[in-house]
Protein backbone atom coordinates (compact mmCIF):
# COMPACT_ATOMS: atom_id res chain seq x y z
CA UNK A 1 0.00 0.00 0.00
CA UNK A 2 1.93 3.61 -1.36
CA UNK A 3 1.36 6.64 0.35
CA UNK A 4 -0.46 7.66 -2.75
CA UNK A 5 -3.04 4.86 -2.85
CA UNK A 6 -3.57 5.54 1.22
CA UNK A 7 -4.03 9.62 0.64
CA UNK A 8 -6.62 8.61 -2.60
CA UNK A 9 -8.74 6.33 0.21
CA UNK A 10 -8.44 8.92 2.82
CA UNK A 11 -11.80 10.43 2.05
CA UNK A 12 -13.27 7.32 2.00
CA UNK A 13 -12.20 6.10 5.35
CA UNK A 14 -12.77 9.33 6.38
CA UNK A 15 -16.76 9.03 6.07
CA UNK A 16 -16.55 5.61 7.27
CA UNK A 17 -15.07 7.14 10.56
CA UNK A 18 -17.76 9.32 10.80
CA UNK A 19 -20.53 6.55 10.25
CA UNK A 20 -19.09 4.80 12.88
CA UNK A 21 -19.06 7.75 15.32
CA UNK A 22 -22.98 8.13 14.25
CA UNK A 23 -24.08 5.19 15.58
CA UNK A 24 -22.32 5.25 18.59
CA UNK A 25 -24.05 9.08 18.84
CA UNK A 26 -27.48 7.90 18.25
CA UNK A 27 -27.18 5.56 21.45
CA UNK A 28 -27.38 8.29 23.83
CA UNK A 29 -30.95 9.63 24.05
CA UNK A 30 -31.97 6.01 24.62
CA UNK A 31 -29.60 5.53 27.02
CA UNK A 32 -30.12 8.68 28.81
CA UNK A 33 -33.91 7.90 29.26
CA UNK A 34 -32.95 5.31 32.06
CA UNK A 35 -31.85 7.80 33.90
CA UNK A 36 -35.20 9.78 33.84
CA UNK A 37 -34.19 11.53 37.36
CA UNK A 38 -31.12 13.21 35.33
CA UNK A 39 -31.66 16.58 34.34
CA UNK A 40 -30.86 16.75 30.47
CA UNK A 41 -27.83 19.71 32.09
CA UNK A 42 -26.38 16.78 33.70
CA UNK A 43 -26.65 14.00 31.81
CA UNK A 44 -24.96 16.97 29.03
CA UNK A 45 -22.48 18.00 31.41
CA UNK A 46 -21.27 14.67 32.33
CA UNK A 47 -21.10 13.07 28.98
CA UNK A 48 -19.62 15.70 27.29
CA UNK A 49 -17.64 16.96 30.21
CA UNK A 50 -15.79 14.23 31.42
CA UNK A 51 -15.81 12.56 28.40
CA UNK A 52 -13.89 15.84 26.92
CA UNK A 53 -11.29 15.62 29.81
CA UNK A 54 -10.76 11.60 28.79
CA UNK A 55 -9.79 12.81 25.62
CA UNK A 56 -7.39 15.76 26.52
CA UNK A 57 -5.69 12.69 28.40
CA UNK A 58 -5.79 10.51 25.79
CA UNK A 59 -3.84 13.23 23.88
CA UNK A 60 -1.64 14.83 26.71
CA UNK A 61 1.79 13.85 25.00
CA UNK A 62 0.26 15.16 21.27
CA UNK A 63 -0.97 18.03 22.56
CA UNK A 64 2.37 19.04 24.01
CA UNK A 65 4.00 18.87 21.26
CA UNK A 66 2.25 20.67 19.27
CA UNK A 67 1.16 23.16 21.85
CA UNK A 68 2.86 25.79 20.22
CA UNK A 69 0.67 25.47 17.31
CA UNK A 70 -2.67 25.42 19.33
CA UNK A 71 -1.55 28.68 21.13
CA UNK A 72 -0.95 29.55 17.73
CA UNK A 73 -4.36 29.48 16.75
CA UNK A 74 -6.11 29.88 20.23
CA UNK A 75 -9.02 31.55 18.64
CA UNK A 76 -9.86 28.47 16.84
CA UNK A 77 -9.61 26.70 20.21
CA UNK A 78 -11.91 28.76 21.87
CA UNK A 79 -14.58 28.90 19.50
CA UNK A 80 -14.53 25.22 19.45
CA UNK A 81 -14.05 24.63 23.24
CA UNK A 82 -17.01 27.04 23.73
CA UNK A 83 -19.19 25.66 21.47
CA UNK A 84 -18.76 21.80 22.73
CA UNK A 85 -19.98 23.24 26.07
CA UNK A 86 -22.87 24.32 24.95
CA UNK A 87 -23.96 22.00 22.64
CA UNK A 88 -24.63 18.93 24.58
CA UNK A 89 -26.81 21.11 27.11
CA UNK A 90 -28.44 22.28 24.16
CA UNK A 91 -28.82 18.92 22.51
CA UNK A 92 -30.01 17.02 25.69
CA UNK A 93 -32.20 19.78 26.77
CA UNK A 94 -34.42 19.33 23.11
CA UNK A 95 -34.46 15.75 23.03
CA UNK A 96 -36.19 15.84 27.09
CA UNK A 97 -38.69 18.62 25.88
CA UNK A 98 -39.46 17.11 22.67
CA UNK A 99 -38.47 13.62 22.62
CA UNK A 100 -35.72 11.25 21.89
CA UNK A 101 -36.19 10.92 17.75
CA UNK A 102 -37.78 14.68 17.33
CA UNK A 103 -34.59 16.44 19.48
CA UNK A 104 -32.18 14.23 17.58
CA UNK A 105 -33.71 14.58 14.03
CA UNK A 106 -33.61 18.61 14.45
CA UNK A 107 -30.30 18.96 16.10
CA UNK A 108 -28.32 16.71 14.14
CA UNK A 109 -30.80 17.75 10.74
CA UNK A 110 -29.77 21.24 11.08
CA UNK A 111 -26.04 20.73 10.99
CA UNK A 112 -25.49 20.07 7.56
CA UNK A 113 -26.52 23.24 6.15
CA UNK A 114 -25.19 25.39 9.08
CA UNK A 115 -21.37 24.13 8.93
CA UNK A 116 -21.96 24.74 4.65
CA UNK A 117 -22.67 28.30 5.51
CA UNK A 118 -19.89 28.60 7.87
CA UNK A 119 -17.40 26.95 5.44
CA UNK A 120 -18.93 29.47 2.59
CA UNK A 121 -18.61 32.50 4.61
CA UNK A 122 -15.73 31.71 7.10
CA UNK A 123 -13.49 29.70 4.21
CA UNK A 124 -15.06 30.76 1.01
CA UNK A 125 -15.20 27.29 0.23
CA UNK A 126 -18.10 26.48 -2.75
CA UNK A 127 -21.09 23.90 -2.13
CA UNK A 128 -19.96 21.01 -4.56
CA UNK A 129 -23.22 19.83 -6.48
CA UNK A 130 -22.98 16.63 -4.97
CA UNK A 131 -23.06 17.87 -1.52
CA UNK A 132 -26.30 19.93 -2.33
CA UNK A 133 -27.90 16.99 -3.61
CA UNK A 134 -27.05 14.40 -0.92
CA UNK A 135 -27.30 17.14 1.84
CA UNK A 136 -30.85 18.31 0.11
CA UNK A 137 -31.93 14.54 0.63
CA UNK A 138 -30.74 14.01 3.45
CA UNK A 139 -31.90 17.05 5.33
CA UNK A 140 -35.38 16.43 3.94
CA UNK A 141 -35.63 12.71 5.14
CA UNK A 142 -34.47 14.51 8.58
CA UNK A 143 -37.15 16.77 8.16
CA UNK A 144 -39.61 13.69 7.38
CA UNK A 145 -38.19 11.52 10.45
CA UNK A 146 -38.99 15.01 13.05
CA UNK A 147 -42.16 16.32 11.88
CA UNK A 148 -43.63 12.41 11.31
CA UNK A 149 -45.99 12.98 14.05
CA UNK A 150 -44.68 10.82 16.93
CA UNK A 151 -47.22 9.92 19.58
CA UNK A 152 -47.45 12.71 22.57
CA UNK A 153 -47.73 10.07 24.72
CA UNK A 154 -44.59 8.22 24.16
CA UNK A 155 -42.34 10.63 23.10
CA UNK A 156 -40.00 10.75 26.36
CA UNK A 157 -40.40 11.59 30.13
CA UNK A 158 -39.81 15.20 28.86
CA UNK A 159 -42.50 16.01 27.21
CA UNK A 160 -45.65 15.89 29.21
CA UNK A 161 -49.16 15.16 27.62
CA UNK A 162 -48.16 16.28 24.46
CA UNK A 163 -47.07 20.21 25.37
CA UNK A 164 -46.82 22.23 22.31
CA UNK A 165 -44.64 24.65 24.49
CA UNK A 166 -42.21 22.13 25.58
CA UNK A 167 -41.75 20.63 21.97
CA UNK A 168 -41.56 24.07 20.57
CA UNK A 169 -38.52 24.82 23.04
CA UNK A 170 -37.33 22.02 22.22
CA UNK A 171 -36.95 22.22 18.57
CA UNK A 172 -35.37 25.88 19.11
CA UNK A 173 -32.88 24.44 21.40
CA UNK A 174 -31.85 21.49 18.96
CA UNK A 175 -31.24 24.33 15.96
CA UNK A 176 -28.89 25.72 18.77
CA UNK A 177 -27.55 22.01 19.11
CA UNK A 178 -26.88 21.85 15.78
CA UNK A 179 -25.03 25.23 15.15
CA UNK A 180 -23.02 24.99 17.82
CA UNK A 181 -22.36 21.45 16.36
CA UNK A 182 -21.37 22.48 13.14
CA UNK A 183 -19.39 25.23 14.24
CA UNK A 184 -16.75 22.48 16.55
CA UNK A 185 -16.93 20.71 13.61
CA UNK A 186 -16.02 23.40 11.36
CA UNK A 187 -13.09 24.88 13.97
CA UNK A 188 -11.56 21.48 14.51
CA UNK A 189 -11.47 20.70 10.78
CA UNK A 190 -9.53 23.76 10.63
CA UNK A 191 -7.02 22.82 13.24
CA UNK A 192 -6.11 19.58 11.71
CA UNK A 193 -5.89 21.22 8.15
CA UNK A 194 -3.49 23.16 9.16
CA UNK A 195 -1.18 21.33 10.30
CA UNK A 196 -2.37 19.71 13.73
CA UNK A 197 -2.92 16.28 14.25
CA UNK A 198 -6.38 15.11 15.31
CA UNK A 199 -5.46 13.84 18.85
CA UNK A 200 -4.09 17.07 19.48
CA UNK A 201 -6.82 19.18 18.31
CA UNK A 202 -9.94 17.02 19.51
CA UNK A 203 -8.62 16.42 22.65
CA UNK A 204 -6.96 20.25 23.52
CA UNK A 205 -10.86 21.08 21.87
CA UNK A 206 -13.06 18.90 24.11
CA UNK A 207 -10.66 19.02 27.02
CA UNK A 208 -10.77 22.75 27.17
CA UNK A 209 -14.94 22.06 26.54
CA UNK A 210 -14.64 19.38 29.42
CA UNK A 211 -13.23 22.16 31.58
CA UNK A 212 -15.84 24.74 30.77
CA UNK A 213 -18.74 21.98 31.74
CA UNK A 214 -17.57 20.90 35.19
CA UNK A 215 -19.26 23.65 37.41
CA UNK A 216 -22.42 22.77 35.52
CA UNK A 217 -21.72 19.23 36.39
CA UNK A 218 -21.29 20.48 39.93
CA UNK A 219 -24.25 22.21 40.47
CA UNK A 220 -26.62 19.81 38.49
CA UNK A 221 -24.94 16.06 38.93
CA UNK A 222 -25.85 14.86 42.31
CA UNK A 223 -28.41 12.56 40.74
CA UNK A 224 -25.93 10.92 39.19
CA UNK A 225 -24.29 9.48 42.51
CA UNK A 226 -28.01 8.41 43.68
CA UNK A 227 -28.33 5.53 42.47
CA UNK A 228 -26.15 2.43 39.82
CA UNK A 229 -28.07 2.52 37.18
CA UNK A 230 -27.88 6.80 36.97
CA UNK A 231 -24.10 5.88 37.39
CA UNK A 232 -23.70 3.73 34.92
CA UNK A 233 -25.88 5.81 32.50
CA UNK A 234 -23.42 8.63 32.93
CA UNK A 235 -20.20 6.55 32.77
CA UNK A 236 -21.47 4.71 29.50
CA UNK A 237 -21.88 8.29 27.68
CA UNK A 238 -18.62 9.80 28.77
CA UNK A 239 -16.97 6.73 27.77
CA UNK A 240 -18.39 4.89 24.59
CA UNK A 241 -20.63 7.73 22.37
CA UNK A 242 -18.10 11.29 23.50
CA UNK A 243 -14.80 9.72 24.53
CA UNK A 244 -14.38 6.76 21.58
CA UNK A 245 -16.84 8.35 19.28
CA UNK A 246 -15.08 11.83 19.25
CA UNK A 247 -11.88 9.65 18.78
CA UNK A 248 -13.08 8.35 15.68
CA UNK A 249 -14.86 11.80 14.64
CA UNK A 250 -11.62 13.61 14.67
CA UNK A 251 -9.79 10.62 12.42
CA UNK A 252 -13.13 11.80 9.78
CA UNK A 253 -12.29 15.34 10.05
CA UNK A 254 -8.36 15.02 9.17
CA UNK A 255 -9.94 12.97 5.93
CA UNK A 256 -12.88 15.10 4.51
CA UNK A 257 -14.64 18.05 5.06
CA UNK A 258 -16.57 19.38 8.10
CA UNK A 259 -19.76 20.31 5.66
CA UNK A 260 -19.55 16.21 4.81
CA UNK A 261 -18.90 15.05 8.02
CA UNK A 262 -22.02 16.88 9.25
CA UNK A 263 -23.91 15.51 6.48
CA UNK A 264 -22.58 11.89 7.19
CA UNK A 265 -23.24 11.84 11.06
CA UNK A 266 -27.28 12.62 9.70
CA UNK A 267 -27.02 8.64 10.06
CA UNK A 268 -27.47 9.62 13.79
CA UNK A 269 -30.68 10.09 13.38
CA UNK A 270 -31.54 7.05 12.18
CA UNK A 271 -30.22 4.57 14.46
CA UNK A 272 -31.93 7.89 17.25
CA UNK A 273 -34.99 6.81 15.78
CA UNK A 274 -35.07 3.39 15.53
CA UNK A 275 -34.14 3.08 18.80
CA UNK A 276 -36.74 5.47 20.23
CA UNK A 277 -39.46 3.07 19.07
CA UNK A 278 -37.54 -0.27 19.65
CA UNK A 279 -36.78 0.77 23.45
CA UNK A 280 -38.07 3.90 24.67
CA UNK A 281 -41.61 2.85 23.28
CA UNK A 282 -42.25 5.67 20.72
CA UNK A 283 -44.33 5.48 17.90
CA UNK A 284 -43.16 6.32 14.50
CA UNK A 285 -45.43 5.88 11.28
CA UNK A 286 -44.86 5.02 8.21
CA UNK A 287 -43.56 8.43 6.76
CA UNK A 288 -41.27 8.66 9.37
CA UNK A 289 -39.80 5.41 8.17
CA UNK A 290 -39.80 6.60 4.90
CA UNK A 291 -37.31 9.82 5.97
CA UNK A 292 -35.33 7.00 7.52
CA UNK A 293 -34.94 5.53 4.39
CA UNK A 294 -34.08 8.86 2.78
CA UNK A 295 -31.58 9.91 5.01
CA UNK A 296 -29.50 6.35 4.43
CA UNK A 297 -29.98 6.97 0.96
CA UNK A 298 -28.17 10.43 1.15
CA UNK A 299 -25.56 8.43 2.68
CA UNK A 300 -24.38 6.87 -0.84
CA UNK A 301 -24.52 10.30 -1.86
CA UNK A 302 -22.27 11.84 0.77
CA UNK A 303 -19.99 8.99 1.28
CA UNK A 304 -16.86 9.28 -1.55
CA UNK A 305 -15.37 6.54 -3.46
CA UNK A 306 -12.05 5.88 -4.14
CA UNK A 307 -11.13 6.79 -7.75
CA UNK A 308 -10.24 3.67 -9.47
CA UNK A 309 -7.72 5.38 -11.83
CA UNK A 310 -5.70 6.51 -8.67
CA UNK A 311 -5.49 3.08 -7.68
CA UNK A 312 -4.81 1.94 -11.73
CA UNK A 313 -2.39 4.63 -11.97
CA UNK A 314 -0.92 5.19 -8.43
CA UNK A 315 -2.50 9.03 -8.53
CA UNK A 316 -3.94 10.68 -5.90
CA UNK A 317 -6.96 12.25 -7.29
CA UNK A 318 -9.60 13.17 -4.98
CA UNK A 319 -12.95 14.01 -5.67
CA UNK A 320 -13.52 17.80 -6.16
CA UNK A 321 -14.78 19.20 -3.39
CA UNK A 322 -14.56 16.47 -0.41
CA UNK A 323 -11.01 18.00 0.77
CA UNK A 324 -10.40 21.58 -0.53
CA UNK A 325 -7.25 22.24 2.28
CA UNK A 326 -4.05 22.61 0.47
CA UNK A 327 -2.08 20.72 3.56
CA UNK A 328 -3.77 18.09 4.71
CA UNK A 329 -3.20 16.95 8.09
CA UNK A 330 -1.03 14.25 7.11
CA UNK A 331 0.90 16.01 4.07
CA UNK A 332 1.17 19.54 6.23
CA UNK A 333 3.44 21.05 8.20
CA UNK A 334 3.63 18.08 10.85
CA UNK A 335 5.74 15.80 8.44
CA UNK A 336 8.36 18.27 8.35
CA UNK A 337 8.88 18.07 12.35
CA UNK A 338 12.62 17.41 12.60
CA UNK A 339 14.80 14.94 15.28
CA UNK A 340 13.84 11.53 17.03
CA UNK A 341 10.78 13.67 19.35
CA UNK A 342 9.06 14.61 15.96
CA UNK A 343 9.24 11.20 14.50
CA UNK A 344 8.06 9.39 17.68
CA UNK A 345 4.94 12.01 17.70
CA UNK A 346 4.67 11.20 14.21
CA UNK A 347 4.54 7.68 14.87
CA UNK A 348 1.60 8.64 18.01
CA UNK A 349 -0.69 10.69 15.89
CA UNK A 350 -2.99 8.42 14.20
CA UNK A 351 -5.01 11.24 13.02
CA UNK A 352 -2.35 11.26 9.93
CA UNK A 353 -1.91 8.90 6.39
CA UNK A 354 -0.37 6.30 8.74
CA UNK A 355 -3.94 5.20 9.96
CA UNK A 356 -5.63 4.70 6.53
CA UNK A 357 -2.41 2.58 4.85
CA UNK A 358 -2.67 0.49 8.04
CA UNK A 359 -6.21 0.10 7.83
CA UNK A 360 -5.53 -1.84 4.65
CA UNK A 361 -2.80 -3.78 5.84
């Protein structure tokens, strides 16, 4: 396997990351209804926050050597940081007001088309027609999936006797889910592009987030300690869905764009949904299966091939659009680290081309 072949497959391991990460995100309104004594703040704060402090430990050694290029770019940092705080109380809050596969649909839904605007305006980058197509698609089988017309009754311990109010809030608050969403996405895409591993940036990103949601874990977790099962609730989401599936987010984001990798994780939504009625007990008819079906089939859409002439030919030509940096993470400025510290931290960072040649291997 040549370097070449393993940049050319980058993108598609990249969504493949991604997808992965999805389904370990769509566990987590299920799992945080058997903890109904939980506010959604703490079941947020704990998941995000000490799940975001497993990975800044994770990444201690990465992220000192490359500190100099997060301090660097602290701004980037602190957008990020501030926005992983606030989306999980954001995105926990809307799925308890207006139910597991609603709060999901919206705040994951919205994040396709907010990180394209933020890439068009922030980065000038265009909207491939591809992405407008499977993003269009996928976005409207979102769309079909939320506004289905789940059963008041059944549609979490949040959202009491059907309260237009409370699912009203809680559609505004997943839109705020997924912006702030999009925007982490969008900051930590640009970290890696430029030169910064993924271990470093996701975990100096969510650890600094981490740090920024422990006095709301203070004030708001006490439930957590009453009782195993609210225990093991919280320990399950700061472990599997943030800690392991923001590990295999940020190896997505050092492959392909944050606009796609938005798009991608709509698969979220799906596996939300389809565990909302196979567990929690919701109801969801027969058009909402149908925007299931649409969103997977945006999925083909969004997901990119591998060129076969760049395998034919040993080229690395990757499809238009799917990763407009000049430096990727893994051809940038990290490669040129010099003396035996830089190559062992080369060696480390499997946010780089190392990971997708030894995925084949």
């Amino acid at each position: 396997m040549t370097a070449r072949t393993a940049s050319a497959d980058a993108p598609l391991w990249g969504a493949l990351f991604v997808a992965a990460a999805s389904v370990l995100w769509g566990t987590t309104g299920t799992a945080a209804t058997f903890a109904p004594s939980v506010s959604p703040l703490a079941i947020g704060a704990v998941a995000m926050g000490i799940g975001g402090l497993l990975q800044a430990l994770y990444a201690a050694r990465s992220i000192n050597a490359h500190r100099g290029g997060l301090v660097e770019r602290w701004w980037l940092v602190l957008v990020a940081a501030a926005a992983v705080a606030v989306y999980p109380l954001a995105f926990y809050s809307s799925m308890h007001l207006a139910g597991v596969a609603v709060g999901t649909v919206v705040s994951i839904g919205s994040a396709p088309v907010a990180a394209a605007l933020v890439e068009r305006f922030a980065d000038r980058k265009p909207l491939t027609p591809r992405w407008v197509a499977g993003a269009l698609l996928g976005v409207g089988g979102a769309a079909l999936l939320s506004f289905a017309g789940h059963s008041p009754a059944d549609a979490g311990p949040g959202l009491e006797g059907g309260d237009s109010g409370a699912s009203t809030a809680g559609i505004l608050l997943g839109l705020v889910a997924g912006c702030t969403y999009a925007l982490y996405s969008w900051a930590a895409h640009r970290l890696i592009s430029g030169g910064i591993p993924s271990r470093a940036a996701m975990g100096a990103v969510f650890g600094l987030g981490g740090v920024l949601l422990m006095p709301v874990l203070a004030v708001t977790g006490a439930p957590l300690l009453q009782s195993w099962t609210n225990f093991s609730v919280g320990a399950y989401m700061a472990l599997v869905p943030m800690f392991a599936g923001y590990v295999l987010f940020g190896w997505g984001l050092a492959r392909i764009r944050a606009s796609t990798a938005t798009s991608i994780s709509l698969l979220e939504t799906v596996v939300a949904a389809v565990l909302a009625v196979l567990v929690v007990g919701e109801r969801l008819p027969a058009l909402g299966w149908l925007g299931a079906a649409v969103v997977l089939a945006s999925l083909f859409i969004l997901t990119p091939g591998t060129p076969r002439g760049s395998r034919r030919q040993g080229k690395t030509a990757l499809p238009r659009g799917l990763f407009p940096p000049p430096a990727p993470a893994w051809e940038g400025p990290v490669q040129e680290d010099k003396g035996p510290c830089a190559q062992q931290q080369k060696a480390e960072d499997d946010g780089g081309g190392r990971l997708a040649a030894d995925s084949h291997q």
